[in-house]
C-alpha atoms as a PDB file:
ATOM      1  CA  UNK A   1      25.514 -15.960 -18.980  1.00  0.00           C
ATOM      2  CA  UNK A   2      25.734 -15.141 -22.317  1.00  0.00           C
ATOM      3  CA  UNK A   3      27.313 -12.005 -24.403  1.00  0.00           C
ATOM      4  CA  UNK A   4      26.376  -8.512 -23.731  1.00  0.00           C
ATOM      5  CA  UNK A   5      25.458  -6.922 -27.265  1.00  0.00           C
ATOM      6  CA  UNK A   6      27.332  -3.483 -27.372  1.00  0.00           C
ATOM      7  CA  UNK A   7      24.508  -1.761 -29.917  1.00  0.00           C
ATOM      8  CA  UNK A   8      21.924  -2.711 -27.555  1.00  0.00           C
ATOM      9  CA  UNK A   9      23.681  -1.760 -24.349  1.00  0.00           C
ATOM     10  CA  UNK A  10      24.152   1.516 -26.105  1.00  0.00           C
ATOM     11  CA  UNK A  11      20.795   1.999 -26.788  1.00  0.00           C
ATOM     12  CA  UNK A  12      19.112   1.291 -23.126  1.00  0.00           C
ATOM     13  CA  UNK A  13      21.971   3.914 -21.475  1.00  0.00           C
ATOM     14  CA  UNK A  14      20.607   6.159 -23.904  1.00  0.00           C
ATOM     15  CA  UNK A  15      17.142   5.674 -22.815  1.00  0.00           C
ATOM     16  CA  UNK A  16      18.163   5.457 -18.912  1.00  0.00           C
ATOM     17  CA  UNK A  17      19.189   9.063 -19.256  1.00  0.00           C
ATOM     18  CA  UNK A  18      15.724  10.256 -19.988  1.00  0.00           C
ATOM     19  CA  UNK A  19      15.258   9.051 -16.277  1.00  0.00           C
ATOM     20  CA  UNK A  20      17.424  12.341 -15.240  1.00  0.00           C
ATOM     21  CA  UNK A  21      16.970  15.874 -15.216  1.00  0.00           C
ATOM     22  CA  UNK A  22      14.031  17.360 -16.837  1.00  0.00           C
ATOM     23  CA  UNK A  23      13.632  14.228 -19.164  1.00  0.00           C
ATOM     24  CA  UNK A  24      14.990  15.720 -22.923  1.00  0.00           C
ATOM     25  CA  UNK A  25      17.708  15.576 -24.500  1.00  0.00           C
ATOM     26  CA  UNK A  26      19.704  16.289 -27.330  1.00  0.00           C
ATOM     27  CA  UNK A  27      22.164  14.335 -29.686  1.00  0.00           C
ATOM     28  CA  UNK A  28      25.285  16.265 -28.174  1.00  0.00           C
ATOM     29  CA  UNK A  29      24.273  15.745 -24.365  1.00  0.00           C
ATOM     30  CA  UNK A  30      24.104  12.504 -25.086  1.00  0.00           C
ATOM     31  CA  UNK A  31      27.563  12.325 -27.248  1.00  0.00           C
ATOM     32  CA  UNK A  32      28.781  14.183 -24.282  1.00  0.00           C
ATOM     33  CA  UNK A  33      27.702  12.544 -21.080  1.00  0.00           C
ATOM     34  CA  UNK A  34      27.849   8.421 -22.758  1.00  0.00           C
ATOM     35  CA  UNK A  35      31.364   9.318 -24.658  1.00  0.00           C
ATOM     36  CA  UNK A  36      30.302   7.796 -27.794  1.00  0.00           C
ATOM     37  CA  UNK A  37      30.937   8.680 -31.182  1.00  0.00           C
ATOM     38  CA  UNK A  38      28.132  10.984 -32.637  1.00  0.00           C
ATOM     39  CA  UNK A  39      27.411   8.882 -35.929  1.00  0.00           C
ATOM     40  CA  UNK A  40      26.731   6.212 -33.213  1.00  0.00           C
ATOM     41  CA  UNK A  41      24.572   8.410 -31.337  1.00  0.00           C
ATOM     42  CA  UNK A  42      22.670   9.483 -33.889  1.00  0.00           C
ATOM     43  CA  UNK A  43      21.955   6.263 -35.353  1.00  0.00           C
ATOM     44  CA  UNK A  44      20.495   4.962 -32.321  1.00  0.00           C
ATOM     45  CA  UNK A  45      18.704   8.038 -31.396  1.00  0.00           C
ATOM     46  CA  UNK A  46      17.062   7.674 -34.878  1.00  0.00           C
ATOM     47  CA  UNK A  47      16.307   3.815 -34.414  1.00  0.00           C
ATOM     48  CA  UNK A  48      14.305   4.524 -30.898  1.00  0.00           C
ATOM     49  CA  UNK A  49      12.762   7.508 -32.392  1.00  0.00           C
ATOM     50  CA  UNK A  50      11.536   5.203 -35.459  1.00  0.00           C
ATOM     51  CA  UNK A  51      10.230   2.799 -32.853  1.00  0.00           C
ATOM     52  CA  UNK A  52       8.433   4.947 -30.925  1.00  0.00           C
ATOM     53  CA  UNK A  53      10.237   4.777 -27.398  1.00  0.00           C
ATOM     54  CA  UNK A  54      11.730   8.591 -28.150  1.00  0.00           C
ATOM     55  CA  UNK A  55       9.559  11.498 -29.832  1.00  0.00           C
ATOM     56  CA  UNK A  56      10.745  15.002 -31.069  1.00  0.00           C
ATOM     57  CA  UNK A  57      10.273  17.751 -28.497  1.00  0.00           C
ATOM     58  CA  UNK A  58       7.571  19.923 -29.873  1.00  0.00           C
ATOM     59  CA  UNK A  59       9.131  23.121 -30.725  1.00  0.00           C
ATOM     60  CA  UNK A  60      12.316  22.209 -29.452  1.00  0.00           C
ATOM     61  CA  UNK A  61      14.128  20.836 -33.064  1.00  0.00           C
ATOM     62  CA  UNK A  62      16.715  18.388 -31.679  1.00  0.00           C
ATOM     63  CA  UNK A  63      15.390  17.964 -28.851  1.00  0.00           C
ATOM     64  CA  UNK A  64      14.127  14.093 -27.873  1.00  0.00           C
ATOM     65  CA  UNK A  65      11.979  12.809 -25.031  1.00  0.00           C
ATOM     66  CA  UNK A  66      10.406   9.300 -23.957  1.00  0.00           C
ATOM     67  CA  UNK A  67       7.817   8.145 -26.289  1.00  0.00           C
ATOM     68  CA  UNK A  68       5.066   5.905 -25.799  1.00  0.00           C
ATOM     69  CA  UNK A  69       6.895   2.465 -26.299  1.00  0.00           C
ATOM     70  CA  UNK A  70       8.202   3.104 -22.911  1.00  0.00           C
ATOM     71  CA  UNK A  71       5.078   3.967 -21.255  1.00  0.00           C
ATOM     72  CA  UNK A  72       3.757   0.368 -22.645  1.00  0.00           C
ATOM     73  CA  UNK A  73       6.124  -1.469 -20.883  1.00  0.00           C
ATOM     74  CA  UNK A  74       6.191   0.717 -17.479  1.00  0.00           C
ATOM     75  CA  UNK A  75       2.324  -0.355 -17.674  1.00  0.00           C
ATOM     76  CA  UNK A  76       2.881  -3.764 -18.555  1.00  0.00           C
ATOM     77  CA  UNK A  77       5.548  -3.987 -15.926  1.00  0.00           C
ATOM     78  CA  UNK A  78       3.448  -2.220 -13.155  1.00  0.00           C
ATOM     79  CA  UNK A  79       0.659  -4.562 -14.122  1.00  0.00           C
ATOM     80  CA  UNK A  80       2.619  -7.575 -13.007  1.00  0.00           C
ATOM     81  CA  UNK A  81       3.718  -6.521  -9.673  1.00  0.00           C
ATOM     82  CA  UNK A  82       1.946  -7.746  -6.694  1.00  0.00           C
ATOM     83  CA  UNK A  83       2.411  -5.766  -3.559  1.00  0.00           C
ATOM     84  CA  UNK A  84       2.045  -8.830  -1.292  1.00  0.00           C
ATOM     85  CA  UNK A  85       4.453 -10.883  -3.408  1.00  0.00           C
ATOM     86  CA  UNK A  86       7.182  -8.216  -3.455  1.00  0.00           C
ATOM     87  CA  UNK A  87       6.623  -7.188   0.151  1.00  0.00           C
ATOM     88  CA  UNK A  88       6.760 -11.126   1.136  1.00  0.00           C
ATOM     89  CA  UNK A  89      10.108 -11.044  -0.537  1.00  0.00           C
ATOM     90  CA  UNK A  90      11.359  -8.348   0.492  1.00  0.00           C
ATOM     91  CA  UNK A  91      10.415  -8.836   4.297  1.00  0.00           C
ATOM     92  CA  UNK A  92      12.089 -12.219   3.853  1.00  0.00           C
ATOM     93  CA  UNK A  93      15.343 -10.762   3.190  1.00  0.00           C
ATOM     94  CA  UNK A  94      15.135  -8.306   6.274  1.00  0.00           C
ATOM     95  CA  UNK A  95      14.200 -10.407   8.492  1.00  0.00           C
ATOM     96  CA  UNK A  96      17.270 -12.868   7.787  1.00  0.00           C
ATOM     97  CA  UNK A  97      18.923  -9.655   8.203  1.00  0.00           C
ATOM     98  CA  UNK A  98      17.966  -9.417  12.023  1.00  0.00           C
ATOM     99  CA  UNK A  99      16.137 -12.434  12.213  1.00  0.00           C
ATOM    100  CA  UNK A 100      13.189 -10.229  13.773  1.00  0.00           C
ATOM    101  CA  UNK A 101       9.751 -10.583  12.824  1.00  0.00           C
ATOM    102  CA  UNK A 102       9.003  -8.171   9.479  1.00  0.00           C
ATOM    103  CA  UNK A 103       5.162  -7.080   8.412  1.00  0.00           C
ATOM    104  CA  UNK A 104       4.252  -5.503   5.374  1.00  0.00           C
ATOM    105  CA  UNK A 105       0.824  -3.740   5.824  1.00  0.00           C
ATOM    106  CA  UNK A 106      -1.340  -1.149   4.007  1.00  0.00           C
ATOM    107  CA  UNK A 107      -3.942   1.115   5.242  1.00  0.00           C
ATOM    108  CA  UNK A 108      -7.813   0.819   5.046  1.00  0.00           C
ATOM    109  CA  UNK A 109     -10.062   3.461   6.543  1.00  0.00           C
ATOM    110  CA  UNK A 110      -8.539   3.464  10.346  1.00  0.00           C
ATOM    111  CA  UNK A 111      -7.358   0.030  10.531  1.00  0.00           C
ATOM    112  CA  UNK A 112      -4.163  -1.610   9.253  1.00  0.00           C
ATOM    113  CA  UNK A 113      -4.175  -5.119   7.195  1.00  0.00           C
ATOM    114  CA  UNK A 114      -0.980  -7.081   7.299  1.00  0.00           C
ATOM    115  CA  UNK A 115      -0.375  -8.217   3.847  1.00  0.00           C
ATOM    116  CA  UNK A 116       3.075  -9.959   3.816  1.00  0.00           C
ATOM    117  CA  UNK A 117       4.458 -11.143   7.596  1.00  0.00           C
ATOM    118  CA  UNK A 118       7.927 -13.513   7.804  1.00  0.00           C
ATOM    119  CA  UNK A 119       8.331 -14.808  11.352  1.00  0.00           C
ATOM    120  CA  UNK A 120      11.911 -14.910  13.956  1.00  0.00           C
ATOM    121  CA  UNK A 121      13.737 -18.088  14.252  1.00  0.00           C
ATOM    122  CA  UNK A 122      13.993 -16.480  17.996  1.00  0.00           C
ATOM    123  CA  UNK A 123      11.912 -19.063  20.121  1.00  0.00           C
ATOM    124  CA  UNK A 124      10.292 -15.751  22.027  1.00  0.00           C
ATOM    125  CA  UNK A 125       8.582 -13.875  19.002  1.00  0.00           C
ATOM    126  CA  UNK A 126       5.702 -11.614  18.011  1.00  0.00           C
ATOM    127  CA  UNK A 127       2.511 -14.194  16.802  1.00  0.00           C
ATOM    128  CA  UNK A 128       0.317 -12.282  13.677  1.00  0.00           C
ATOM    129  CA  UNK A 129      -0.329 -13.388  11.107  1.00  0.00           C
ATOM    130  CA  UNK A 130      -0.936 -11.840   7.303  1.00  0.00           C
ATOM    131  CA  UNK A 131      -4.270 -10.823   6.627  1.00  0.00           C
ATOM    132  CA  UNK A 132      -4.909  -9.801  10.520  1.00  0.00           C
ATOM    133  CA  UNK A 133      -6.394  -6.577  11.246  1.00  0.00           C
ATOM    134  CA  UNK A 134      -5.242  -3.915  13.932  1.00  0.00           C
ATOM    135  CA  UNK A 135      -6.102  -0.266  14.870  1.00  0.00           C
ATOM    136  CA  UNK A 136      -3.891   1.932  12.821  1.00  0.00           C
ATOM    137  CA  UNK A 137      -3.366   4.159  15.810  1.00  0.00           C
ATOM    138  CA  UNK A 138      -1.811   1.311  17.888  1.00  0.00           C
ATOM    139  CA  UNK A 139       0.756   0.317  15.482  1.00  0.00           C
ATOM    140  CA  UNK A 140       4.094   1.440  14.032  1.00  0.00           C
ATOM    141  CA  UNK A 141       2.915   0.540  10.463  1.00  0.00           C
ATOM    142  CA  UNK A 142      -0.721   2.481  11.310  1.00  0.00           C
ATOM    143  CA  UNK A 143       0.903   5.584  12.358  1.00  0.00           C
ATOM    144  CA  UNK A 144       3.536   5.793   9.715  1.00  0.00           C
ATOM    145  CA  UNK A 145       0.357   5.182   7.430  1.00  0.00           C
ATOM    146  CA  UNK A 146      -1.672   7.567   9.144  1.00  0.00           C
ATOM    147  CA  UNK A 147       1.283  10.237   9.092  1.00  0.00           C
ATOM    148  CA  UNK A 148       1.577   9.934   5.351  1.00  0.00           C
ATOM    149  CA  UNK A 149      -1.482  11.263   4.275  1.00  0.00           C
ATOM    150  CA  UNK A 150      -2.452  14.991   3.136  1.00  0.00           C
ATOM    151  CA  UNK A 151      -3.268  16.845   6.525  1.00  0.00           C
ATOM    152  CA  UNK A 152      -7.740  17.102   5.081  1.00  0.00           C
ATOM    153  CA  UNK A 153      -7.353  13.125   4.880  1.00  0.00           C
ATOM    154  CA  UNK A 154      -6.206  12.446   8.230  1.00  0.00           C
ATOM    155  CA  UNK A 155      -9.071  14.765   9.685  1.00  0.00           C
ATOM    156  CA  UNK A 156     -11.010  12.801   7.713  1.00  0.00           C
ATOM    157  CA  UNK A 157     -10.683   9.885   9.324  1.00  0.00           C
ATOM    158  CA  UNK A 158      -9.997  10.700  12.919  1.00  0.00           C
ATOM    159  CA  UNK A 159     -12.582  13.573  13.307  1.00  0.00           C
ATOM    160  CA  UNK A 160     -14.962  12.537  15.570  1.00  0.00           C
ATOM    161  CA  UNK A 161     -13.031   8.464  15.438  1.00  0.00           C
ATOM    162  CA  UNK A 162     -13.054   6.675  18.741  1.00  0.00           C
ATOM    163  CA  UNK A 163      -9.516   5.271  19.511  1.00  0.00           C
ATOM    164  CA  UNK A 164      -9.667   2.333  21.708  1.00  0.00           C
ATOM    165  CA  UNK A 165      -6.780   0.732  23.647  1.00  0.00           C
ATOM    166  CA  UNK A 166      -5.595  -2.454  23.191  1.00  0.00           C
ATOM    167  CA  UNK A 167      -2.372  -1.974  25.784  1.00  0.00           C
ATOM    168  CA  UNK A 168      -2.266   0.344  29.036  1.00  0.00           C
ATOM    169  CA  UNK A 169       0.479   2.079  26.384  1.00  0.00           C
ATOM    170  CA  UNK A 170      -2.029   2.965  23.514  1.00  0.00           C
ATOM    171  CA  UNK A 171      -2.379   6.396  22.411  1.00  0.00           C
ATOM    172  CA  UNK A 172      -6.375   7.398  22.474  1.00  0.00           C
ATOM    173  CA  UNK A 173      -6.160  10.831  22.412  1.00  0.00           C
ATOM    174  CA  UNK A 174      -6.696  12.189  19.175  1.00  0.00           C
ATOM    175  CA  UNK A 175      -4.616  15.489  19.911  1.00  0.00           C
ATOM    176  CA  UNK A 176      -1.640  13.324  21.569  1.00  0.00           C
ATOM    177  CA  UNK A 177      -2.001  11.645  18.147  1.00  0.00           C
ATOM    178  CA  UNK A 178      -1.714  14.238  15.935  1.00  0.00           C
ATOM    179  CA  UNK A 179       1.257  15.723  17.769  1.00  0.00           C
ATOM    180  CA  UNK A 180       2.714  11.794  17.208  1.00  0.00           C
ATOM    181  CA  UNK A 181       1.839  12.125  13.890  1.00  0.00           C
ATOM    182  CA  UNK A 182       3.534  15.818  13.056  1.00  0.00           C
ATOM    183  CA  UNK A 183       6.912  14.318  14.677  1.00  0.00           C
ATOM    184  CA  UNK A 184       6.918  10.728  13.089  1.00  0.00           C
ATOM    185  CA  UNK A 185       6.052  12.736   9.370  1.00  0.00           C
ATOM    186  CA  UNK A 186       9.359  14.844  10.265  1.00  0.00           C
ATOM    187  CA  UNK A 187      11.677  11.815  11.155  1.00  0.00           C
ATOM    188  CA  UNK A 188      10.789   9.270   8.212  1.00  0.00           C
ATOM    189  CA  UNK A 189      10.370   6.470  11.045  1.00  0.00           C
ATOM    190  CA  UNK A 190       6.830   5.359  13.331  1.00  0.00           C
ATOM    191  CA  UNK A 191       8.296   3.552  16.877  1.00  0.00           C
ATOM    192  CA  UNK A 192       5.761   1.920  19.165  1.00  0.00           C
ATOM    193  CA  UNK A 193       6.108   0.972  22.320  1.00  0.00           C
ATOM    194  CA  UNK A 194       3.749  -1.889  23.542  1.00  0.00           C
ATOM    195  CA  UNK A 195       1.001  -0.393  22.321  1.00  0.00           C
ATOM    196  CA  UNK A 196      -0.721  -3.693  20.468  1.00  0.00           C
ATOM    197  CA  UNK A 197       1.346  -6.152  22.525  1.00  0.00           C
ATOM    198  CA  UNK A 198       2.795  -5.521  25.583  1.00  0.00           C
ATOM    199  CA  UNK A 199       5.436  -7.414  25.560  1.00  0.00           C
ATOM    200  CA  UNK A 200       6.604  -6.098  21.895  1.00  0.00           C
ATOM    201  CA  UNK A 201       7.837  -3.284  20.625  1.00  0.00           C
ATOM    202  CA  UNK A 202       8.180  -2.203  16.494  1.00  0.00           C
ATOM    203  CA  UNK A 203       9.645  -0.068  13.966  1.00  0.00           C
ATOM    204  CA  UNK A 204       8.230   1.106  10.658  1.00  0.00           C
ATOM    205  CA  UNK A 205       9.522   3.105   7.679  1.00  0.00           C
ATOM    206  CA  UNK A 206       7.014   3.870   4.271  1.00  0.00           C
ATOM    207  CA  UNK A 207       6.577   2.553   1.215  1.00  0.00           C
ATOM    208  CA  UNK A 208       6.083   4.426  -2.125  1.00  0.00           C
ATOM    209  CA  UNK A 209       4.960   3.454  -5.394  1.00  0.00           C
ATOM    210  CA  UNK A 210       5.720   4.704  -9.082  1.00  0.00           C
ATOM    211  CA  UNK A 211       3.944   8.079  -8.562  1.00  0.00           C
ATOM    212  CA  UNK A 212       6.016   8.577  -4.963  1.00  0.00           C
ATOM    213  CA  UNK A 213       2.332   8.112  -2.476  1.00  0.00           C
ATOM    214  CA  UNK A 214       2.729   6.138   0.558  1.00  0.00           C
ATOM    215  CA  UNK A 215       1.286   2.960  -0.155  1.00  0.00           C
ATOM    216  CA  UNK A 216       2.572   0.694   2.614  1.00  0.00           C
ATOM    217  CA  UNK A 217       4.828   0.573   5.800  1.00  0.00           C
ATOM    218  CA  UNK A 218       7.147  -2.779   6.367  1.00  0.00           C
ATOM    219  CA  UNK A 219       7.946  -2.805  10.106  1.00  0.00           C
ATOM    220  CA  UNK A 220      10.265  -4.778  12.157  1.00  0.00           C
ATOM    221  CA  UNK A 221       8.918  -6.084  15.817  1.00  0.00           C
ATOM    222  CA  UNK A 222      10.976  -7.131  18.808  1.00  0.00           C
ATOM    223  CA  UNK A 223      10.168  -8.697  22.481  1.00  0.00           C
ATOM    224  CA  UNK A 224      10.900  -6.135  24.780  1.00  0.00           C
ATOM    225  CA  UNK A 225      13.427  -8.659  26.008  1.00  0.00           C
ATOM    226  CA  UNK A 226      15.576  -8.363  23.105  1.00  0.00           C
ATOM    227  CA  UNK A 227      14.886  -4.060  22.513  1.00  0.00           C
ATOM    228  CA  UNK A 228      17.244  -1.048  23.786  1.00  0.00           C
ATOM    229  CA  UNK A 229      17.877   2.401  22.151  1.00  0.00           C
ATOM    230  CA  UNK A 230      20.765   1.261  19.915  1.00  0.00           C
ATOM    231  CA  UNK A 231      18.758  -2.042  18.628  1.00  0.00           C
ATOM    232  CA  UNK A 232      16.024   1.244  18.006  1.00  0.00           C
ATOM    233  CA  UNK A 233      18.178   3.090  16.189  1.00  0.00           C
ATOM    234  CA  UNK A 234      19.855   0.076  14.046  1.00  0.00           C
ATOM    235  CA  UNK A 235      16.372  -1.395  13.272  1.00  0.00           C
ATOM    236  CA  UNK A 236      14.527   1.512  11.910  1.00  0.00           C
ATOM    237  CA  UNK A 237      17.782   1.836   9.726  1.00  0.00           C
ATOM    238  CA  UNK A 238      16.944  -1.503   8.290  1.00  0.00           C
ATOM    239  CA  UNK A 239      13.182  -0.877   8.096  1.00  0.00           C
ATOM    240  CA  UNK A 240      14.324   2.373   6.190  1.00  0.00           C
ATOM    241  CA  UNK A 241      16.311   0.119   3.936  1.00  0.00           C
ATOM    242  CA  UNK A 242      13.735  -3.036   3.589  1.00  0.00           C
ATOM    243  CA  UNK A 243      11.246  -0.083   2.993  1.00  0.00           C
ATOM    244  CA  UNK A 244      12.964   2.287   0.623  1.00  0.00           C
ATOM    245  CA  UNK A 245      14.096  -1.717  -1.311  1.00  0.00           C
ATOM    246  CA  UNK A 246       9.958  -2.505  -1.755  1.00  0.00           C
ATOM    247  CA  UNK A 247       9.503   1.239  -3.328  1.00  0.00           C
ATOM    248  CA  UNK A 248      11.930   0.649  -6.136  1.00  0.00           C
ATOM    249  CA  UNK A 249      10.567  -2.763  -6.700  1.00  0.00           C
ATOM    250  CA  UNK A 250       7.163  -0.844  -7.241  1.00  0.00           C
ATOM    251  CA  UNK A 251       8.609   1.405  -9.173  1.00  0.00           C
ATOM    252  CA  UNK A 252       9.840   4.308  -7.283  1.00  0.00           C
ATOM    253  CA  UNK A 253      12.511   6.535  -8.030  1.00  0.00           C
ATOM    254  CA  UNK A 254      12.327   9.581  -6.650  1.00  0.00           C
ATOM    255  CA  UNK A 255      13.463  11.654  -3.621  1.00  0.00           C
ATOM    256  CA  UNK A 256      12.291  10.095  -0.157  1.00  0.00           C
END
């Protein structure tokens, strides 16, 4: 690894605490909360400003904000991201975490699409595959999906929907799914219970992009066999974590 160049350093911990607060600030708060010497400071406050990655506040005189240099490489970078690629890595690392089966899936219309899957070394273990399509309403990704969305959305697309079973433990009625819904929105977590496979149960946390929306849910699913309150508890925990890990790889960075 090579050397670390001090000016440089300087400069991107100046422009990581534009990430904070409302977003400006001025050549003291900076002198004050980096502890470096104010001709320093000012030099490289003038340098970014020069090259566009920090602009003047309007009407605020020595005031600075993110210029947009910065917004040119957030685009670039969000341009190279691929949510199946990032999602196939991060489910990867989960699942040799519990060495459970981990899906990454995204939500179209009612249905769910599995868009990243990495199987169990266990011998018993969950068969899917990515790319295979399930009703959102019988699935710990589908409801956290479904939960997610603004309250007119979700009428949207269940008004008048016909849920169909796929297990004697789906949920089909659309009032028993709302009131699903309204608790797994308050806990942060979707469990279910057999309800696409009998003989598994799953976990599922969200995923949120750049702008904070719900774009995907990354579940874990266990064999009944291997499932018990405690491994419920400790695996949404992980979901939470495999989850919340995918959002800041997209880009997230705010409150979840």
């Amino acid at each position: 690894m090579g050397r670390l160049v001090p000016a440089v350093t300087r400069a991107l911990d100046i422009l990581e605490l534009f990430l904070e607060g409302d977003g400006t600030l001025s050549a003291p708060e900076v002198i004050r909360r980096l502890q470096l010497p104010r001709t320093t400071v000012h030099e490289l406050l003038t340098t970014l400003a020069a090259r566009s990655y920090l602009a003047p506040v309007p009407g605020e005189p020595g005031r600075y904000r993110l210029d947009v240099r910065t917004y040119q490489l957030g685009s670039r970078y969000a341009e190279q991201l691929d949510l199946a690629a990032e999602g196939r890595q991060v489910a990867r690392e989960i699942a040799e975490t519990c060495d459970e089966t981990v899906h990454v899936a995204i939500l179209e219309d009612t249905d769910v699409i599995y868009i990243a899957k990495v199987d169990s070394t266990h011998a018993v273990r969950m068969v899917s595959a990515a790319g295979r399509r399930l009703p959102a309403h019988c699935t710990s990704v589908g409801k956290m999906l479904l939960a997610s969305l603004p309250e007119a959305e979700l009428e949207l697309r269940i008004a008048g929907h016909e849920f169909t079973a796929m297990t004697p433990a789906s949920v089909t009625d659309p009032d028993a799914l709302r009131a699903e819904l309204a608790v797994i929105r308050e806990r942060g977590i979707a469990v279910e219970h057999r309800e696409s496979n009998p003989d598994v149960n799953c976990v599922a946390a969200p995923v949120r992009d750049s702008a904070g929306r719900v774009v995907a849910a990354l579940s874990i699913s266990v064999p009944v066999i291997r499932w018990s309150d405690e491994r419920e508890e400790e695996l949404g925990q992980l979901a939470a974590k495999g989850a919340n890990t995918l959002s800041v790889r997209l880009g997230h960075r705010g409150a979840w």
